[in-house]
Protein backbone atom coordinates (compact mmCIF):
# COMPACT_ATOMS: atom_id res chain seq x y z
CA UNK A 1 -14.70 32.12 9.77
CA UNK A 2 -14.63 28.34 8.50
CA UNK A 3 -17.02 26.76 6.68
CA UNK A 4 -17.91 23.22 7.26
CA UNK A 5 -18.76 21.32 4.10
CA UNK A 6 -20.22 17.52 3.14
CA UNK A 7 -17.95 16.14 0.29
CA UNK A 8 -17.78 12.54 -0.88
CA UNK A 9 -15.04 10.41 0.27
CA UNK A 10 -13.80 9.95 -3.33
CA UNK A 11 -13.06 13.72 -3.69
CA UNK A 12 -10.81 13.90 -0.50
CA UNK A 13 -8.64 10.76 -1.84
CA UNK A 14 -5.73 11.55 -4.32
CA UNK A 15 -4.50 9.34 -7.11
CA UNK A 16 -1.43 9.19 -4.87
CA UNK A 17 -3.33 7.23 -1.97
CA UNK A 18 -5.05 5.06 -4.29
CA UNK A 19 -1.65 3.91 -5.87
CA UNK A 20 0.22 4.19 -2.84
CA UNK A 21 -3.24 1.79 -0.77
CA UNK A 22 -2.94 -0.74 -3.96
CA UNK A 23 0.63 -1.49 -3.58
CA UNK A 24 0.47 -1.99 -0.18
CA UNK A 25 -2.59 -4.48 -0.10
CA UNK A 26 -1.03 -6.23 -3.01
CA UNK A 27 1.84 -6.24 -1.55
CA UNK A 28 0.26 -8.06 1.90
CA UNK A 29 -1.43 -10.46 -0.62
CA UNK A 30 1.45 -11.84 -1.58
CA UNK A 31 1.43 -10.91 -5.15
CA UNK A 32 5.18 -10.74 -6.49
CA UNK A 33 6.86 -7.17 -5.98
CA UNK A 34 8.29 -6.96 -9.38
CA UNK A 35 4.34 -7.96 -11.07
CA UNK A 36 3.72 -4.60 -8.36
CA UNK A 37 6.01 -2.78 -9.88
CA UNK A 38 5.57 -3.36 -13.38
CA UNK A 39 1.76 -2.57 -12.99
CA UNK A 40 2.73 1.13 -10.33
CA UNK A 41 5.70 1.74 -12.70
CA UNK A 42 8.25 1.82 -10.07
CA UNK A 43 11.94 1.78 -11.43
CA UNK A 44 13.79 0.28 -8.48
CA UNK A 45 12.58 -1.94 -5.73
CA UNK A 46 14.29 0.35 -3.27
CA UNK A 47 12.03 3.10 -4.10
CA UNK A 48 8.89 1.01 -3.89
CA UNK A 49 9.78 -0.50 -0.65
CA UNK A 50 9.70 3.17 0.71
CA UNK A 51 6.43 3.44 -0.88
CA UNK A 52 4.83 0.91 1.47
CA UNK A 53 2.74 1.58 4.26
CA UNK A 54 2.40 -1.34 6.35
CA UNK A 55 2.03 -1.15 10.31
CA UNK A 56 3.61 -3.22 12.89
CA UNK A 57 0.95 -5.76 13.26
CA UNK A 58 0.50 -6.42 9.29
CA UNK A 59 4.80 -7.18 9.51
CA UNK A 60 4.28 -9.62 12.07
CA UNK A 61 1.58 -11.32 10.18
CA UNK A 62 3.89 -11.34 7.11
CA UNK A 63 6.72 -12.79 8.94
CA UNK A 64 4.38 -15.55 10.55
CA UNK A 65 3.35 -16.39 7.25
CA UNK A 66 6.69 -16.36 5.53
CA UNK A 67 8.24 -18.79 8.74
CA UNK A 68 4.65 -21.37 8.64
CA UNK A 69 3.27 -20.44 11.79
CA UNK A 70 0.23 -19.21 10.33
């Protein structure tokens, strides 16, 4: 039989997510991918561009930005 238990948020959050959440919102800041990777210590910018979780709708907004239609 399961249990139900009340945990706090930060216990159910791994360091992955945290690093893996920080890249991507600096990342959609617009800070510089290599500053990223220098601080997440990713080797190759292929890798970290893998590491990136950003939906459809946060792309768009990117490209908008990046052509001035902002």
């Amino acid at each position: 039989m399961k249990q139900a238990q009340l945990l706090e948020k930060y216990k159910l959050i791994s360091s992955h997510t945290c690093r893996r959440l920080f890249c991507t919102n600096a990342y959609l800041n617009g800070i510089d991918v290599q500053l990223i990777m220098k601080i997440s210590g990713h080797k190759s910018e292929k890798a970290f561009r893998r590491y990136l979780k950003i939906s459809n709708h946060e792309a768009a907004q990117k490209l908008k930005e990046a052509w001035g239609l902002d």
